[in-house]
C-alpha atoms as a PDB file:
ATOM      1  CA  UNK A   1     114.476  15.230 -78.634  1.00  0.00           C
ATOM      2  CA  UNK A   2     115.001  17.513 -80.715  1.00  0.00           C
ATOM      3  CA  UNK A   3     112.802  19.439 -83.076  1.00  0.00           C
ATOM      4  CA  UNK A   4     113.123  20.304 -86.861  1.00  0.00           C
ATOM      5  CA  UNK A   5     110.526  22.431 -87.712  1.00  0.00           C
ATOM      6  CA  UNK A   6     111.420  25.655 -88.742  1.00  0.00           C
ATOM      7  CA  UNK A   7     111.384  28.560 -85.900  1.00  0.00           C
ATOM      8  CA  UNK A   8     112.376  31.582 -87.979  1.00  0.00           C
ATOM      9  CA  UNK A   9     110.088  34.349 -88.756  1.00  0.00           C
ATOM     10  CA  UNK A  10     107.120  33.655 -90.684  1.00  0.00           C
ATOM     11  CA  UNK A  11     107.982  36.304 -93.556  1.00  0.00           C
ATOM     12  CA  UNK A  12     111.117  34.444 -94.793  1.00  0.00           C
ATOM     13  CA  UNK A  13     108.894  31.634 -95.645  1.00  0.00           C
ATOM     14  CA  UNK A  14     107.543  30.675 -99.202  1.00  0.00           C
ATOM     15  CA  UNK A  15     106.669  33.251-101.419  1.00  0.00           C
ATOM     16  CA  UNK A  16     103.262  34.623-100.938  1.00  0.00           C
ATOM     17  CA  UNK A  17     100.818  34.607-103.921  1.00  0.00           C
ATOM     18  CA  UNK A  18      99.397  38.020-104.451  1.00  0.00           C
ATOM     19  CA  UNK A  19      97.459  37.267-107.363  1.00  0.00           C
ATOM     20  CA  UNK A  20      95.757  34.731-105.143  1.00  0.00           C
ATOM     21  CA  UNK A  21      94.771  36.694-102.250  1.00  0.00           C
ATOM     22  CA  UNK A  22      93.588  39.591-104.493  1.00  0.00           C
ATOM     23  CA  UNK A  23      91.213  37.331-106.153  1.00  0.00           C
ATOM     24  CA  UNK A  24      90.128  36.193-102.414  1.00  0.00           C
ATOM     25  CA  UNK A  25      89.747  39.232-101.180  1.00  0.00           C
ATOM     26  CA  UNK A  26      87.563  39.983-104.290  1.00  0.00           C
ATOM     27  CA  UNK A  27      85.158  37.135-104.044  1.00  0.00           C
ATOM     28  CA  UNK A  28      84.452  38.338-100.843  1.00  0.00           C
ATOM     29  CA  UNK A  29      83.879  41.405-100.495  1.00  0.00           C
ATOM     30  CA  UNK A  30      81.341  40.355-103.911  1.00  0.00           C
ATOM     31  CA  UNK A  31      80.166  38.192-101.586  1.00  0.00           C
ATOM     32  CA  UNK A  32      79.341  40.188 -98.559  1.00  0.00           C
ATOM     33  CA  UNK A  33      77.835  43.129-100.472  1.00  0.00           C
ATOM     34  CA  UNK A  34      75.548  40.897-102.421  1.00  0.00           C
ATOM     35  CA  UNK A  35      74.819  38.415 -99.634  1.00  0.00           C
ATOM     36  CA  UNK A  36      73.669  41.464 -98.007  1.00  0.00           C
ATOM     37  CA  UNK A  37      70.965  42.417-100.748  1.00  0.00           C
ATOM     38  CA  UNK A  38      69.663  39.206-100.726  1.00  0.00           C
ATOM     39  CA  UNK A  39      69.279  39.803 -97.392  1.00  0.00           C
ATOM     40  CA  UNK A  40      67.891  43.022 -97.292  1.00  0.00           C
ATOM     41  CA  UNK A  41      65.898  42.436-100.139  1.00  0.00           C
ATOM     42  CA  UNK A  42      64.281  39.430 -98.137  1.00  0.00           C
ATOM     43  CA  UNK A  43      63.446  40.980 -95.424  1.00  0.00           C
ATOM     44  CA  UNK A  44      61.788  44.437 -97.451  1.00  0.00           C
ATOM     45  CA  UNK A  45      59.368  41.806 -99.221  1.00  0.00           C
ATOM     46  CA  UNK A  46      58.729  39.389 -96.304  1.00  0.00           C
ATOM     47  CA  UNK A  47      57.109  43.242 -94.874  1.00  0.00           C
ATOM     48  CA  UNK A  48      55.791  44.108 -97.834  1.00  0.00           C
ATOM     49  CA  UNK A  49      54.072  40.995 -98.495  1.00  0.00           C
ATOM     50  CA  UNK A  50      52.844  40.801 -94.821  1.00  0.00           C
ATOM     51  CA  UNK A  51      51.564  44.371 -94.864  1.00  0.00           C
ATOM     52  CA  UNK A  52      50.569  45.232 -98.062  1.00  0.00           C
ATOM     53  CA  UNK A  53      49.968  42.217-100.376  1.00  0.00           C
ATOM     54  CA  UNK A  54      50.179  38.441 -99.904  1.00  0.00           C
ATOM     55  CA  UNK A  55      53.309  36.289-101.328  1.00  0.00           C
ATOM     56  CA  UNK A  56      53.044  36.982-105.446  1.00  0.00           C
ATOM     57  CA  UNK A  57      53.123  40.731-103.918  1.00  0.00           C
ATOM     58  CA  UNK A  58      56.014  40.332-101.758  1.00  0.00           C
ATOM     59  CA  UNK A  59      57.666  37.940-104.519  1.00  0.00           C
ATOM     60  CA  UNK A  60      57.460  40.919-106.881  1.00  0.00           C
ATOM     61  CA  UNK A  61      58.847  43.355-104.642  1.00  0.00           C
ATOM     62  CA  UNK A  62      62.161  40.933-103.725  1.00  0.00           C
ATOM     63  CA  UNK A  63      62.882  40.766-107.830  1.00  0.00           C
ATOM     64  CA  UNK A  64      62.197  44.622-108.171  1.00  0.00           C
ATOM     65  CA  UNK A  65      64.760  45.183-105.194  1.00  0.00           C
ATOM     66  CA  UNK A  66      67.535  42.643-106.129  1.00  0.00           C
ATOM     67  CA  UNK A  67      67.386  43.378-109.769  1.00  0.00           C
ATOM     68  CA  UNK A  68      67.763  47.246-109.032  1.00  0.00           C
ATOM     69  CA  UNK A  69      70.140  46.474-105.939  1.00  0.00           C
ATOM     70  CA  UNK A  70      72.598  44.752-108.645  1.00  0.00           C
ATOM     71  CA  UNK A  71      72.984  47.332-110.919  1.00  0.00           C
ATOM     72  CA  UNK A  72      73.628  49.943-108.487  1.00  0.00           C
ATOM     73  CA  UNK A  73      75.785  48.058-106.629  1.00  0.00           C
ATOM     74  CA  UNK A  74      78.023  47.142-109.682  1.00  0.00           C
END
């Protein structure tokens, strides 16, 4: 049998939204630089807290971190 699905080159396909994969691209590389705060900021005031204070301690230090983290990183 034969089949009718297209075998050309991929480029000569449908147009490719740019606007699209810019905004992609954006969300994640927002995504990837603040996921990693979080993540970094998690793991600062899990130490801190075990270390130094107990969990209000550690709680305090995780705002401080994100909140300065953010504007820095924006």
């Amino acid at each position: 049998m034969a089949e009718h699905t297209p075998t050309g080159p991929v480029e000569l396909g449908a147009q490719m939204d740019y606007a699209e994969h810019d905004r992609t691209y954006k969300g994640f590389l927002g995504l990837a630089k603040y996921g990693s705060l979080v993540c970094a900021a998690i793991l600062i005031a899990m130490a801190f807290g075990f270390f130094v204070g107990g969990f209000f301690s550690g709680l305090i230090v995780f705002i401080l971190i994100t909140a300065i983290g953010t504007l820095i990183l924006r």
